[in-house]
C-alpha atoms as a PDB file:
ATOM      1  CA  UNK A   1     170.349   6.910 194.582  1.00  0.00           C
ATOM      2  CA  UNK A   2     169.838  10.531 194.853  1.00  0.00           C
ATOM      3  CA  UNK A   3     167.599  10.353 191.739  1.00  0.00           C
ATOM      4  CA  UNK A   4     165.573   7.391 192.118  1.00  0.00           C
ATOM      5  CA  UNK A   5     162.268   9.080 193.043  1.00  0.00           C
ATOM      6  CA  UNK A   6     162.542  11.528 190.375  1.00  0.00           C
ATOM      7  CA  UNK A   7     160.885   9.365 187.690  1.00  0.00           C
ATOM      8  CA  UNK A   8     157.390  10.131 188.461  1.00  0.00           C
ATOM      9  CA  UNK A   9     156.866  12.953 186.142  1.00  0.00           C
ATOM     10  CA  UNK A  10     157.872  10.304 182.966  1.00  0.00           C
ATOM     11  CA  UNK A  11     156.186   7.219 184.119  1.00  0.00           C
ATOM     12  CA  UNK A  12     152.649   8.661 182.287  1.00  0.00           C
ATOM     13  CA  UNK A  13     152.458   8.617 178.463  1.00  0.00           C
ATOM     14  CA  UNK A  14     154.417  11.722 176.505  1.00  0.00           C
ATOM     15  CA  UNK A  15     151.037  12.935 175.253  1.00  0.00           C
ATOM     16  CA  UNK A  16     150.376  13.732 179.227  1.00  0.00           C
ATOM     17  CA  UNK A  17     153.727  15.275 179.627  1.00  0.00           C
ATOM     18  CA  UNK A  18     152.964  18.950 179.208  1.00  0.00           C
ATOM     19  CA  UNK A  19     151.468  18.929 182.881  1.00  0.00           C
ATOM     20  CA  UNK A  20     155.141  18.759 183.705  1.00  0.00           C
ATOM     21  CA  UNK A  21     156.730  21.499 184.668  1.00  0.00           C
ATOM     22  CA  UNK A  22     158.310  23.768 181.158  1.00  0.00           C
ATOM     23  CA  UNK A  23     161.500  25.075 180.586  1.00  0.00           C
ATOM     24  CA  UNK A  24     163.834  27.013 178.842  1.00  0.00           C
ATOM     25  CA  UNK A  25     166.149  24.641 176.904  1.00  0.00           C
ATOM     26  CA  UNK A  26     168.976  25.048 174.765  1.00  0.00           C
ATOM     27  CA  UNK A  27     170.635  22.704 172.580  1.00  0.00           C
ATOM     28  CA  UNK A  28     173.463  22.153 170.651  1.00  0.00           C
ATOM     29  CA  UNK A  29     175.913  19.066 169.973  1.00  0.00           C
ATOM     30  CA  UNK A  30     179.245  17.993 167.390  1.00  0.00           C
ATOM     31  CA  UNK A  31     177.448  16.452 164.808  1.00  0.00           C
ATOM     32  CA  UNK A  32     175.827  19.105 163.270  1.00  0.00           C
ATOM     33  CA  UNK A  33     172.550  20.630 163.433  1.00  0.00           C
ATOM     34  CA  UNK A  34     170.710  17.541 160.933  1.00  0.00           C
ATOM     35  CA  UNK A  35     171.427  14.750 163.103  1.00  0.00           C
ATOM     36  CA  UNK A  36     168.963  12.446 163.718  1.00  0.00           C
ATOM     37  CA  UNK A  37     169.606  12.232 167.445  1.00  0.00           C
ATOM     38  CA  UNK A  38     169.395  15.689 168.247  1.00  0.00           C
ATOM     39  CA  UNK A  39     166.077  16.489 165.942  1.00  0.00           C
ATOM     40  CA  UNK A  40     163.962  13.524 167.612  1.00  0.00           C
ATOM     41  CA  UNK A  41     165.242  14.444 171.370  1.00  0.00           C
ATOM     42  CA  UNK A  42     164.124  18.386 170.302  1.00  0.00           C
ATOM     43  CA  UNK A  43     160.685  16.476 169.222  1.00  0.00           C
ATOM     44  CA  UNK A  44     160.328  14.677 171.892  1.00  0.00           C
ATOM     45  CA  UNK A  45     161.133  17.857 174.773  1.00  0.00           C
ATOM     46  CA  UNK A  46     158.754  20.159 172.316  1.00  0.00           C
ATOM     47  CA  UNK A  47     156.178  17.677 172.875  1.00  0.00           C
ATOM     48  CA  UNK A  48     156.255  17.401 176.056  1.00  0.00           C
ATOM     49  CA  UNK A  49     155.805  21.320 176.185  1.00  0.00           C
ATOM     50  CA  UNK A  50     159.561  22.813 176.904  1.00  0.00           C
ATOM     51  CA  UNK A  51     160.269  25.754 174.534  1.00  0.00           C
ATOM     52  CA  UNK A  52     163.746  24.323 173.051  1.00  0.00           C
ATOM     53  CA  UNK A  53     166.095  26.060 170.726  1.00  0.00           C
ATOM     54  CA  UNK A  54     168.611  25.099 168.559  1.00  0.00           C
ATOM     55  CA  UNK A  55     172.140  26.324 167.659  1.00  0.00           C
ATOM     56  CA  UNK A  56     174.558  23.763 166.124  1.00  0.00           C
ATOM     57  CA  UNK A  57     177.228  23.042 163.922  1.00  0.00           C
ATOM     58  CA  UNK A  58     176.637  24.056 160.074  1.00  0.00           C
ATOM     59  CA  UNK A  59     178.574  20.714 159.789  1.00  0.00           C
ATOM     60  CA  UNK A  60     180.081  17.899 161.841  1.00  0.00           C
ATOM     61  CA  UNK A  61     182.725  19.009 164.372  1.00  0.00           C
ATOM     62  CA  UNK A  62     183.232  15.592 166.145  1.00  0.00           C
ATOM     63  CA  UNK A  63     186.631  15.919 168.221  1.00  0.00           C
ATOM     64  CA  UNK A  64     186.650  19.495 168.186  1.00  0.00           C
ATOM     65  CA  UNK A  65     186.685  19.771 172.261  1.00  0.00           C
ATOM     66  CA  UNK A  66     186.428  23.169 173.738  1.00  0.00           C
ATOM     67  CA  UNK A  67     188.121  24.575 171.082  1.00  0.00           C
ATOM     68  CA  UNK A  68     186.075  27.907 170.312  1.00  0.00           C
ATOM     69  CA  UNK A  69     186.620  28.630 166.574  1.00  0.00           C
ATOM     70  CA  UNK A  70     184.185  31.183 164.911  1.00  0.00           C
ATOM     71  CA  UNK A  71     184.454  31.349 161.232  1.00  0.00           C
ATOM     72  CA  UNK A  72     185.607  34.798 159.558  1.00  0.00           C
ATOM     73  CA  UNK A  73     183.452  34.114 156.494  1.00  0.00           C
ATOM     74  CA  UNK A  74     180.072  35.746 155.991  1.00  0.00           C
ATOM     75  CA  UNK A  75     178.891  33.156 154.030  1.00  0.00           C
ATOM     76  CA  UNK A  76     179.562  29.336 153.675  1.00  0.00           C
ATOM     77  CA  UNK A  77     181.684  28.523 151.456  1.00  0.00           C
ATOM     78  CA  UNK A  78     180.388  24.899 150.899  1.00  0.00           C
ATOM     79  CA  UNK A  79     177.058  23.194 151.660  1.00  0.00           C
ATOM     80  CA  UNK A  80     175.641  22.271 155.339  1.00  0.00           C
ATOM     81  CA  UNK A  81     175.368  18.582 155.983  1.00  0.00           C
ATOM     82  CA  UNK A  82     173.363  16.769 153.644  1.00  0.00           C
ATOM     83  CA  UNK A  83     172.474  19.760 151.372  1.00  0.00           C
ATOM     84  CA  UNK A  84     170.237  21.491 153.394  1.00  0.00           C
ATOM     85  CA  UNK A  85     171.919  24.768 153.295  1.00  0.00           C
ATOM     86  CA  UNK A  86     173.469  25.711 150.106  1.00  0.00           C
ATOM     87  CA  UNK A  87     176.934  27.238 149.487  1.00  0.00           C
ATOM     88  CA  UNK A  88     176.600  30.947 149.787  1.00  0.00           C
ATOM     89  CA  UNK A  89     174.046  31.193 152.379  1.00  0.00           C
ATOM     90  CA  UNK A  90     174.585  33.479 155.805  1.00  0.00           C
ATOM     91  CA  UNK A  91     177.245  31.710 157.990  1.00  0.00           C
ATOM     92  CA  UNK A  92     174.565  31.688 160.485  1.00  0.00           C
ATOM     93  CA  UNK A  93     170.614  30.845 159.812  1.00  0.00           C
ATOM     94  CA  UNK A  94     167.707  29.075 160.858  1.00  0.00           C
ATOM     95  CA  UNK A  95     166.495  25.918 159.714  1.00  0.00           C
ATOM     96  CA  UNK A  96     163.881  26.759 156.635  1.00  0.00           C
ATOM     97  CA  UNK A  97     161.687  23.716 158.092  1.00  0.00           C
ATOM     98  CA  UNK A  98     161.921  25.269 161.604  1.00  0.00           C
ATOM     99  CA  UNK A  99     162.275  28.655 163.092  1.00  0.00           C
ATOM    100  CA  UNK A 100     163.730  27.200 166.812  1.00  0.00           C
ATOM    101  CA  UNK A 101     166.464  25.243 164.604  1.00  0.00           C
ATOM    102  CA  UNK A 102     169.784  27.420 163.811  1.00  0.00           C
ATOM    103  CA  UNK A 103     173.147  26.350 161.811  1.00  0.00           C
ATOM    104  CA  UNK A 104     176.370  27.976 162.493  1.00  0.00           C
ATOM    105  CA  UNK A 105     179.730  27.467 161.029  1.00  0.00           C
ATOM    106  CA  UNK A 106     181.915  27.132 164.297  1.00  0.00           C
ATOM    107  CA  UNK A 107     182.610  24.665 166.591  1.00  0.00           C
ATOM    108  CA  UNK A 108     180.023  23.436 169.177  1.00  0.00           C
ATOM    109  CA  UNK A 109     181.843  25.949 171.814  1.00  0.00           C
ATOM    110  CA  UNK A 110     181.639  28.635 169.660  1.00  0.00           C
ATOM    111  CA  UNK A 111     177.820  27.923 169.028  1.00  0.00           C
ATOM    112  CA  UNK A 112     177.428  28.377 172.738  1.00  0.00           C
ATOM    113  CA  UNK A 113     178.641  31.833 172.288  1.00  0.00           C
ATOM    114  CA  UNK A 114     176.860  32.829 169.102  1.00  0.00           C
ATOM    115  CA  UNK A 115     173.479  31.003 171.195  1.00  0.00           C
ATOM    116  CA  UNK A 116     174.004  32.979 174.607  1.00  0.00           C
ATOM    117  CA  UNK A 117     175.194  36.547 172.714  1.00  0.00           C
ATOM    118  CA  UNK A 118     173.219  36.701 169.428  1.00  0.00           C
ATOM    119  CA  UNK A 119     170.756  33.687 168.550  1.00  0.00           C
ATOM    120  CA  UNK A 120     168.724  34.099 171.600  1.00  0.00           C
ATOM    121  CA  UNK A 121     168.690  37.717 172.460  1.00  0.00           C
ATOM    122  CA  UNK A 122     167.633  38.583 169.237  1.00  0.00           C
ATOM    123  CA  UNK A 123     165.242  35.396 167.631  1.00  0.00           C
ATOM    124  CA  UNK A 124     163.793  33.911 171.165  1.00  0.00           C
ATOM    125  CA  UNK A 125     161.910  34.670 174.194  1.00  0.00           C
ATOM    126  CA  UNK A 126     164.166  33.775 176.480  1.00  0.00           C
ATOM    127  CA  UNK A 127     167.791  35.490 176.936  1.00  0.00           C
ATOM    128  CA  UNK A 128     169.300  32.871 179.041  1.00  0.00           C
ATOM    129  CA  UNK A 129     167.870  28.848 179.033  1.00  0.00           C
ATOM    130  CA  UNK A 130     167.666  27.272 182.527  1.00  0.00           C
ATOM    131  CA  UNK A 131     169.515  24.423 181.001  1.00  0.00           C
ATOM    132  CA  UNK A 132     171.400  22.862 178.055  1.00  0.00           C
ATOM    133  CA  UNK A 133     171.500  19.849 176.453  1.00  0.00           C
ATOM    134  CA  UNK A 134     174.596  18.925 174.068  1.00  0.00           C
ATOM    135  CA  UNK A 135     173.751  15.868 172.244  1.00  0.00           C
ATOM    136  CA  UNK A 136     172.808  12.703 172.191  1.00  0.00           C
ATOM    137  CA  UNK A 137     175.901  12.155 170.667  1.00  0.00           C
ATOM    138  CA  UNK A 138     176.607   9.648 167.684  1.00  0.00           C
ATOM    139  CA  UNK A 139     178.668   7.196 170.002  1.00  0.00           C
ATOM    140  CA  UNK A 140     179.725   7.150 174.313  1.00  0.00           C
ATOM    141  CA  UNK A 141     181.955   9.422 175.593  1.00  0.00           C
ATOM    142  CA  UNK A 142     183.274   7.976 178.685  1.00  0.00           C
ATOM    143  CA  UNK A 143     186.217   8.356 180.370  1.00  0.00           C
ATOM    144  CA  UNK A 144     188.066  11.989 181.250  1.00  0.00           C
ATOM    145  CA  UNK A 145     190.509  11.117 178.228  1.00  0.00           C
ATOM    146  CA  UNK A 146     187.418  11.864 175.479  1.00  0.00           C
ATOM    147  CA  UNK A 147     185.938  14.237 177.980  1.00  0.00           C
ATOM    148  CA  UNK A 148     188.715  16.616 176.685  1.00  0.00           C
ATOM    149  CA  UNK A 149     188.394  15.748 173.134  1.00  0.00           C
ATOM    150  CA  UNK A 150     184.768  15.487 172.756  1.00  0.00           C
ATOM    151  CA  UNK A 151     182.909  18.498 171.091  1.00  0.00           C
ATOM    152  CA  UNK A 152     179.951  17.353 172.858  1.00  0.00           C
ATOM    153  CA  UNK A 153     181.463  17.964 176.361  1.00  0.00           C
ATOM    154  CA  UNK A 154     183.308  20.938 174.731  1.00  0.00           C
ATOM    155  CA  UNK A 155     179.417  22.692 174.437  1.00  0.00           C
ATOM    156  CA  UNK A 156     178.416  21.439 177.832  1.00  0.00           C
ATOM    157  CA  UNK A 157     181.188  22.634 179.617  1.00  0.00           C
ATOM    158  CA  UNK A 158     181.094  26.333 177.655  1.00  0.00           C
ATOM    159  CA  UNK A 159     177.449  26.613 179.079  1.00  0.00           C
ATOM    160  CA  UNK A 160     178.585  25.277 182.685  1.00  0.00           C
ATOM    161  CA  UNK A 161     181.425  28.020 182.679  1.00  0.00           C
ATOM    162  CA  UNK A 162     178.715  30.787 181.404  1.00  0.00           C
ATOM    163  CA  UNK A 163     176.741  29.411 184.675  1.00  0.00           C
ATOM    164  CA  UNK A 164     174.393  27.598 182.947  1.00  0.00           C
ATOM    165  CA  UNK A 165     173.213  23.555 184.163  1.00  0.00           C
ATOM    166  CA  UNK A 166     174.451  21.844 180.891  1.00  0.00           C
ATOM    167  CA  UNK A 167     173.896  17.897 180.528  1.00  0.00           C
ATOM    168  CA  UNK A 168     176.234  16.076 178.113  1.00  0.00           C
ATOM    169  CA  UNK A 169     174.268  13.623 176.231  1.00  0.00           C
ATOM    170  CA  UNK A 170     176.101  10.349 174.002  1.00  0.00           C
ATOM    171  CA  UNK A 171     174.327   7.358 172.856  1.00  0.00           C
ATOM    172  CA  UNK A 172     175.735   4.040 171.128  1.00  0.00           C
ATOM    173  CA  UNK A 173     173.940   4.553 167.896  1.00  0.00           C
ATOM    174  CA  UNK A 174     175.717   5.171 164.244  1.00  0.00           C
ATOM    175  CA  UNK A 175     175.081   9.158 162.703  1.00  0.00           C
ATOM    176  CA  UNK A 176     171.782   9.388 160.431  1.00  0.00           C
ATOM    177  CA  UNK A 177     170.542  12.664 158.941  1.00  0.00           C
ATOM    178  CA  UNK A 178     167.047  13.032 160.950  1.00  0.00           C
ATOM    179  CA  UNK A 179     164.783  12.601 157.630  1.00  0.00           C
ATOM    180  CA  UNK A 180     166.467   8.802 157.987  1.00  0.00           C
ATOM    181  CA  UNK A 181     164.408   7.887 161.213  1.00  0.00           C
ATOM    182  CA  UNK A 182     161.805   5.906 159.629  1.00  0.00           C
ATOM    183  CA  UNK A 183     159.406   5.193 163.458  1.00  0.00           C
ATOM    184  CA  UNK A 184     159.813   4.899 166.826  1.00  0.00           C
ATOM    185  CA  UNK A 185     161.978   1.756 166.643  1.00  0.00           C
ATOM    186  CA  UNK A 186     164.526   3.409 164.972  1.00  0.00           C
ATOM    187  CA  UNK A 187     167.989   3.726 166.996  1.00  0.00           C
ATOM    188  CA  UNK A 188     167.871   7.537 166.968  1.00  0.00           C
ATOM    189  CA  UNK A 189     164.262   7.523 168.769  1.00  0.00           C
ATOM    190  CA  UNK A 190     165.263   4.910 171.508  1.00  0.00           C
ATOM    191  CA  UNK A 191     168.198   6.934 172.407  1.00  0.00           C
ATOM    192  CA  UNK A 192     166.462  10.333 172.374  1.00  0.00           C
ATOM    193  CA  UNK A 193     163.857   8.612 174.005  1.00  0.00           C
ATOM    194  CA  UNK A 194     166.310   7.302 177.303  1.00  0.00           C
ATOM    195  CA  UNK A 195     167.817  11.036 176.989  1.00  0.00           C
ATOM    196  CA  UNK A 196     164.310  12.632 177.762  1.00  0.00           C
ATOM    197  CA  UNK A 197     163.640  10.253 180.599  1.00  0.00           C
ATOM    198  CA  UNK A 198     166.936  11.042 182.077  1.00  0.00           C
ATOM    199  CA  UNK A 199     166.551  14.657 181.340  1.00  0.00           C
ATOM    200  CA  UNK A 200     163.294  14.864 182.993  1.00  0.00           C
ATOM    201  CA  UNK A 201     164.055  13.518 186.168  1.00  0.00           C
ATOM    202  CA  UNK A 202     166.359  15.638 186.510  1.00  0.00           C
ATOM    203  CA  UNK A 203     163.980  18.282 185.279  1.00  0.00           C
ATOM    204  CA  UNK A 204     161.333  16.951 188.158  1.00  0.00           C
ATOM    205  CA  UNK A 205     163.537  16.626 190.111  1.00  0.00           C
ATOM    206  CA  UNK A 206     164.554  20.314 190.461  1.00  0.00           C
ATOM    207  CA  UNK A 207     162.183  22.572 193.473  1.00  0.00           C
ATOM    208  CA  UNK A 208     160.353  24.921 191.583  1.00  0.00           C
ATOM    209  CA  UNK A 209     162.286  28.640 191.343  1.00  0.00           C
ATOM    210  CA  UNK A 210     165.551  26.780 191.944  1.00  0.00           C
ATOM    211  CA  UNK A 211     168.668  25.919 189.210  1.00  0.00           C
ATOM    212  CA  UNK A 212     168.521  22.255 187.653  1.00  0.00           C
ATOM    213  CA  UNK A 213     171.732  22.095 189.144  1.00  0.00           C
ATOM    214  CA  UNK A 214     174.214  23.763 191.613  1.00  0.00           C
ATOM    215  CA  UNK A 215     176.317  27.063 190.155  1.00  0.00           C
ATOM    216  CA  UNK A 216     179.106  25.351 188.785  1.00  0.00           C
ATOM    217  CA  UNK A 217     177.725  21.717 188.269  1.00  0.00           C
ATOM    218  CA  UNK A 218     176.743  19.617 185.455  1.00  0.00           C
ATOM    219  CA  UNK A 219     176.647  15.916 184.068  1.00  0.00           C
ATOM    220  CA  UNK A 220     177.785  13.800 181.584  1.00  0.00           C
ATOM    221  CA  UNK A 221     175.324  10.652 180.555  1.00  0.00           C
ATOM    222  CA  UNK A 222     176.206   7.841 178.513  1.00  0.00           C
ATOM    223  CA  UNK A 223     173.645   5.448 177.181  1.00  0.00           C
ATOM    224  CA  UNK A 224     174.399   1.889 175.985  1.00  0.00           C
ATOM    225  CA  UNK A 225     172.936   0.133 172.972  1.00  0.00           C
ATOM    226  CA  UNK A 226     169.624   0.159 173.095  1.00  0.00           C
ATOM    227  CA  UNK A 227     167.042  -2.818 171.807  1.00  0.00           C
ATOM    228  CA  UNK A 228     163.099  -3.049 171.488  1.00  0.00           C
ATOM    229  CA  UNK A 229     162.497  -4.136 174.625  1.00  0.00           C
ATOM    230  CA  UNK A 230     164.536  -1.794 176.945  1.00  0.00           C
ATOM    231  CA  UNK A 231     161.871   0.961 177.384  1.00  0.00           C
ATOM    232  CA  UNK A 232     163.582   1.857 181.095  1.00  0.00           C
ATOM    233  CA  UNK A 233     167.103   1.125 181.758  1.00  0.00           C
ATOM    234  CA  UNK A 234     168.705   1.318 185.509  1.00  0.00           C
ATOM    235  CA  UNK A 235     170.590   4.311 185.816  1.00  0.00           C
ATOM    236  CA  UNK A 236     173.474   4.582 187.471  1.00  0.00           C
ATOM    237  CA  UNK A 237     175.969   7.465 189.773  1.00  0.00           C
ATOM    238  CA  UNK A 238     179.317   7.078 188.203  1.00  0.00           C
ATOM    239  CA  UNK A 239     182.643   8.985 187.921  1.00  0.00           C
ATOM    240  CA  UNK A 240     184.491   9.517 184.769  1.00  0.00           C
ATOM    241  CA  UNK A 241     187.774   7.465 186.131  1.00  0.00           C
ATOM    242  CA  UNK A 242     187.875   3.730 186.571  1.00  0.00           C
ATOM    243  CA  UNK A 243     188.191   1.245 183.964  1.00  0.00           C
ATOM    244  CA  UNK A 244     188.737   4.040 181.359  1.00  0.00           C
ATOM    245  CA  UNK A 245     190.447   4.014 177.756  1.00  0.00           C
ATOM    246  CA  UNK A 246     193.082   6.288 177.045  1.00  0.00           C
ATOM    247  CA  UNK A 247     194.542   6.226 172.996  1.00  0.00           C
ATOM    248  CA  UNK A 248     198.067   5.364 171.579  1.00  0.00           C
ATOM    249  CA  UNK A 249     199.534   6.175 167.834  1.00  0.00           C
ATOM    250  CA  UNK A 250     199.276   2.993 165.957  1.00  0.00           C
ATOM    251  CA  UNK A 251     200.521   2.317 162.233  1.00  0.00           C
ATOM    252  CA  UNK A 252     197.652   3.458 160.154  1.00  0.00           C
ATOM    253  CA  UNK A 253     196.588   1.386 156.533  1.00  0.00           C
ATOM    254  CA  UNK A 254     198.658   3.773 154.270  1.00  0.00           C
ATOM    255  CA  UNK A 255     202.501   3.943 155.351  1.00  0.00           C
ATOM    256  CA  UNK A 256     203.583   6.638 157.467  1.00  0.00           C
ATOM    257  CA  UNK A 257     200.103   7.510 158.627  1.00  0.00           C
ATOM    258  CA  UNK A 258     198.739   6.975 161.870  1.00  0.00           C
ATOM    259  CA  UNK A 259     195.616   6.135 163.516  1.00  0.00           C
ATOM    260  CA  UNK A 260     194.330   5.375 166.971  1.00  0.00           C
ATOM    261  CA  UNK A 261     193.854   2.059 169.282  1.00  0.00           C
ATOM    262  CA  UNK A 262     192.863   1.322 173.035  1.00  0.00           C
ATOM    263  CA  UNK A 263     196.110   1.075 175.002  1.00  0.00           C
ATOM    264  CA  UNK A 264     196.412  -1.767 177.107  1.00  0.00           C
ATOM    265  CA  UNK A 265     196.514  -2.391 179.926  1.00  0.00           C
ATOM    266  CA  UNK A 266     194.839   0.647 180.446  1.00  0.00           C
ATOM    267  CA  UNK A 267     196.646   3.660 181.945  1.00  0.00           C
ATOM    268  CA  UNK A 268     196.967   3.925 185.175  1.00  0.00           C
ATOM    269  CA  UNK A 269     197.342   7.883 185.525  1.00  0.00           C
ATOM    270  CA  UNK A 270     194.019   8.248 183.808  1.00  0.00           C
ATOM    271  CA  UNK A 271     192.006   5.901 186.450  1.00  0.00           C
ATOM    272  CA  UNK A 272     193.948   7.096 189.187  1.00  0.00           C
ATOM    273  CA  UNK A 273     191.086   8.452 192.094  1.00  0.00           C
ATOM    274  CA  UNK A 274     192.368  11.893 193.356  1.00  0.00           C
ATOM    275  CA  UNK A 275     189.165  13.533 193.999  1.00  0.00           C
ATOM    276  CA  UNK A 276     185.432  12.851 194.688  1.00  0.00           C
ATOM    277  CA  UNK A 277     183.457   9.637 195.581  1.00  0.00           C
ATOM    278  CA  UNK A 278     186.003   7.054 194.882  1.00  0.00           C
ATOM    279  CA  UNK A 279     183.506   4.447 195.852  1.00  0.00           C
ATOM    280  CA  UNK A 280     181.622   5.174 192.433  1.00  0.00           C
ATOM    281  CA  UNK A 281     181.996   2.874 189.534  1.00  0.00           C
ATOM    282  CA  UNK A 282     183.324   4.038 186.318  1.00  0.00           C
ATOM    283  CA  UNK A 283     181.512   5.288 183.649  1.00  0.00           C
ATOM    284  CA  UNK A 284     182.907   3.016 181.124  1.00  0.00           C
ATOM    285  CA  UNK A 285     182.387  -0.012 182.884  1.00  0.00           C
ATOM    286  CA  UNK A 286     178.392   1.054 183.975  1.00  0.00           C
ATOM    287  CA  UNK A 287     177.773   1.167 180.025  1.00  0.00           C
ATOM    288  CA  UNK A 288     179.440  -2.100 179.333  1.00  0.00           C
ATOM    289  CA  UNK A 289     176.893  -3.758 181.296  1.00  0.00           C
ATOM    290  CA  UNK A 290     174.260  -2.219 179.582  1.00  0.00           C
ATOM    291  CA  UNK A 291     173.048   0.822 182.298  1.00  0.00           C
ATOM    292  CA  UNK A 292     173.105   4.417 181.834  1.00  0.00           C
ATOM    293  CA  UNK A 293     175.765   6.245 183.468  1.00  0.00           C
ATOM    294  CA  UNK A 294     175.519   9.521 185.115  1.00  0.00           C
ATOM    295  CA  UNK A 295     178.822  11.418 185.878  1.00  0.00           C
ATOM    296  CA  UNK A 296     178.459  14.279 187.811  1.00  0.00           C
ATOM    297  CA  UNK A 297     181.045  16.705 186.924  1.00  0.00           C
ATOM    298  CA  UNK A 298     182.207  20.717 188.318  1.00  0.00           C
ATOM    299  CA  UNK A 299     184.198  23.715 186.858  1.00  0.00           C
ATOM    300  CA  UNK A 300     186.564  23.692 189.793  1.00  0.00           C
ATOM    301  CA  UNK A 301     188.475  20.378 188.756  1.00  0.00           C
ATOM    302  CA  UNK A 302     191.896  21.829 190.406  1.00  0.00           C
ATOM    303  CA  UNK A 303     193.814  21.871 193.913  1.00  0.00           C
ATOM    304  CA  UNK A 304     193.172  18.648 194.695  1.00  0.00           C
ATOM    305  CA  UNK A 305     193.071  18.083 198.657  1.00  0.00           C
ATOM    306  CA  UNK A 306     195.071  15.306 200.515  1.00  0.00           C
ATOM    307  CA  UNK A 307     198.607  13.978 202.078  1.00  0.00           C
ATOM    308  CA  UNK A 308     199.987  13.606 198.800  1.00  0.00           C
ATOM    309  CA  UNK A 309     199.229  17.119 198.311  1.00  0.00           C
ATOM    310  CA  UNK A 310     200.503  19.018 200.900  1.00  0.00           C
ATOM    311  CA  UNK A 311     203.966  16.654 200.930  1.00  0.00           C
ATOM    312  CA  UNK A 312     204.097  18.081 197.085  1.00  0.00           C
ATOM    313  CA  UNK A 313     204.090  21.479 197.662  1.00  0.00           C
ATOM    314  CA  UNK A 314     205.814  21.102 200.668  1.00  0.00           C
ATOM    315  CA  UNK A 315     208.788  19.929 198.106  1.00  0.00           C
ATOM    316  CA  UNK A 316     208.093  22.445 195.269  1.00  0.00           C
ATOM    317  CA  UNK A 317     208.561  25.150 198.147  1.00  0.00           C
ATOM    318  CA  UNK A 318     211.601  24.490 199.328  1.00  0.00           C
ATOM    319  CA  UNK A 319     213.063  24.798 195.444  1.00  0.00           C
ATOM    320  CA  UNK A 320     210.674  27.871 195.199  1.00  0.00           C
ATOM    321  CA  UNK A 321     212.285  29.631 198.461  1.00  0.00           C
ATOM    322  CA  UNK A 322     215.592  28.819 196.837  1.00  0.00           C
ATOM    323  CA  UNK A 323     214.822  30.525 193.821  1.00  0.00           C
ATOM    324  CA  UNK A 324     213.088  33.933 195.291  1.00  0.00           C
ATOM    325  CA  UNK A 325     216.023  34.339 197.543  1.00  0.00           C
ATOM    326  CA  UNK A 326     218.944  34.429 194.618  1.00  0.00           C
ATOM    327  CA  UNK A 327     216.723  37.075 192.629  1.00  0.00           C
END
C-alpha cells in the first residue's frame, strides 16, 4: 500500500511525538463541539505538538450534509449541548475551558466558513490550516449514500472545495459529552487514538513544504469497533462503492410515521463501479471485518470516461440537434 511505510513517525510513545513534524490543523465535526471524540483526538494532536483549533456545532447537526445554514440570531436562543453555554450567549464563542475550542450555531459546513473567514483570521495564528479534520464521528459513514447525508463529510468536503486537505473521520463508538471519558480505555480514547495514527501517517507521510494531499483530494476513514487489545489495526485502500447500504421508508412505531431500514438486496445503482480503481474493496465491507478503511475521494466526481459514455451522449445529441434546429 501506498501508505505502509508511513507509520514510523507513530511507532515511538506520544510523549516523543513533538519531534514530528507540526502543523496547522483545523477541526470541526456534526456532533457538536462537546463530544467526547473530537476533545480527546484535539488532546491527543496538541500533545503531540500540532497547533489545532476548533470550530463546531453549538449543538448536534448529525445528517445535516453540506447543507450551509448560518443562524440569523445574535444570540442562542437555547443552551449548547450539555449546558455548557447558556441561553443568551454570542451565537459564536470560545470554549471558557479553552481558548483553541469555538461553538457556533450553524451547520458543520457553515462552521467551515465562519472557521476560514472569521474564527481564524481574527483569534489564531494561522489564516489558513494545512489540513482539516472533521470528526471522529459518533458512528461509520460508509458508503456514497451517507457520504451525501453525513454532516461530517459535509465539513470535509467544504474545506476540500476551499482547497484545503480535509480527512473525514467516523468511529463505531456511541456519543459521550468529553467530561464522560473516564481513562484511556474508554471508547472515545481508542478511537481518537486509531484517528491520530492514521492522521499522522499521513501527516509523515507528506515531503516537507508540500500539501498533505493533492489540490482537490481528500479521504474519508472509517474505524471499526475497537477493543483493549487492538492498539494497531491493518489499514486498508478502499472505495466508497461495493457492498454499500442505501435506505428505504419503512412504517415507523407511531402510525403514519416513518423511519429508515437497510434495503435489501442492496442497490445495485449505488455499488455500480463507474470510475476509479474498481479493483478496491468497499468501504463497508473493509470495516465489517474489523480494518480501517481509507477512501480516497476528489472534487471532480463528474464526466465520467468510458464506452458507455460516449454511446450516451452520442444518443442525447441526436435529440439535442433536433431540438436546436426547430428553434
Amino acid at each position: 500500500m501506498w501508505f505502509s511505510s508511513s507509520f514510523a513517525c507513530v511507532a515511538v510513545a506520544l510523549s516523543l511525538l513533538r519531534s514530528c513534524n507540526a502543523i496547522n490543523i483545523l477541526m470541526s465535526n456534526d456532533d457538536g463541539f462537546a463530544s467526547a471524540n473530537l476533545r480527546q483526538l484535539f488532546n491527543i494532536l496538541t500533545g503531540a505538538g500540532h497547533n489545532v483549533y476548533v470550530v463546531a456545532p453549538v449543538i448536534g447537526q448529525s445528517g445535516q450534509g453540506g447543507r450551509v445554514i448560518f443562524t440569523s440570531e445574535a444570540n442562542l436562543t437555547g443552551p449548547s449541548q450539555y449546558g455548557l453555554i447558556p441561553t443568551g450567549a454570542p451565537s459564536i464563542g470560545s470554549d471558557p475551558a479553552h481558548d483553541h475550542i469555538f461553538y457556533y450555531n450553524g451547520t458543520p459546513a457553515a462552521c467551515i466558513f465562519v472557521a476560514l473567514d472569521y474564527v481564524l483570521p481574527t483569534f489564531a495564528d494561522f489564516a489558513v490550516p494545512d489540513l482539516v479534520l472533521s470528526g471522529p464521528n459518533y458512528g461509520t459513514n460508509l458508503g456514497p449514500s451517507i457520504w451525501s447525508l453525513s454532516g461530517t463529510a459535509g465539513a470535509a468536503y467544504t474545506a476540500t472545495a476551499r482547497s484545503i486537505p480535509a480527512i473525514a473521520l467516523s468511529g463505531s463508538n456511541t456519543d459521550l459529552p468529553y467530561f464522560a471519558v473516564d481513562g484511556p480505555e474508554h471508547d472515545a480514547h481508542r478511537v481518537a487514538l486509531a484517528s491520530f495514527r492514521v492522521v499522522q501517517a499521513i501527516i509523515q507521510s507528506t515531503p516537507r513544504g508540500q500539501p498533505i494531499f493533492p489540490l482537490g483530494y481528500g479521504a474519508n476513514v472509517n474505524i471499526p469497533p475497537l477493543s483493549s487489545n487492538q492498539t494497531s489495526l491493518p489499514i486498508v485502500q478502499t472505495r466508497m462503492t461495493g457492498g454499500a447500504e442505501v435506505d428505504v421508508a419503512v412504517p415507523g412505531k407511531t402510525p403514519g410515521t416513518f423511519t429508515w431500514a437497510n434495503m435489501s438486496p442492496r442497490a445495485r445503482g449505488l455499488n455500480k463501479c463507474i470510475n476509479g480503481d474498481c479493483n478496491l474493496p468497499g468501504e463497508t465491507q473493509v470495516v465489517a471485518a474489523g480494518k480501517i478503511a481509507l477512501s480516497l475521494y476528489t472534487i471532480d466526481y463528474t464526466a465520467p470516461a468510458g464506452s458507455k459514455t460516449a454511446s450516451l451522449m452520442q444518443r442525447i445529441a441526436v435529440r439535442f440537434s433536433d431540438l436546436m434546429a426547430r428553434r
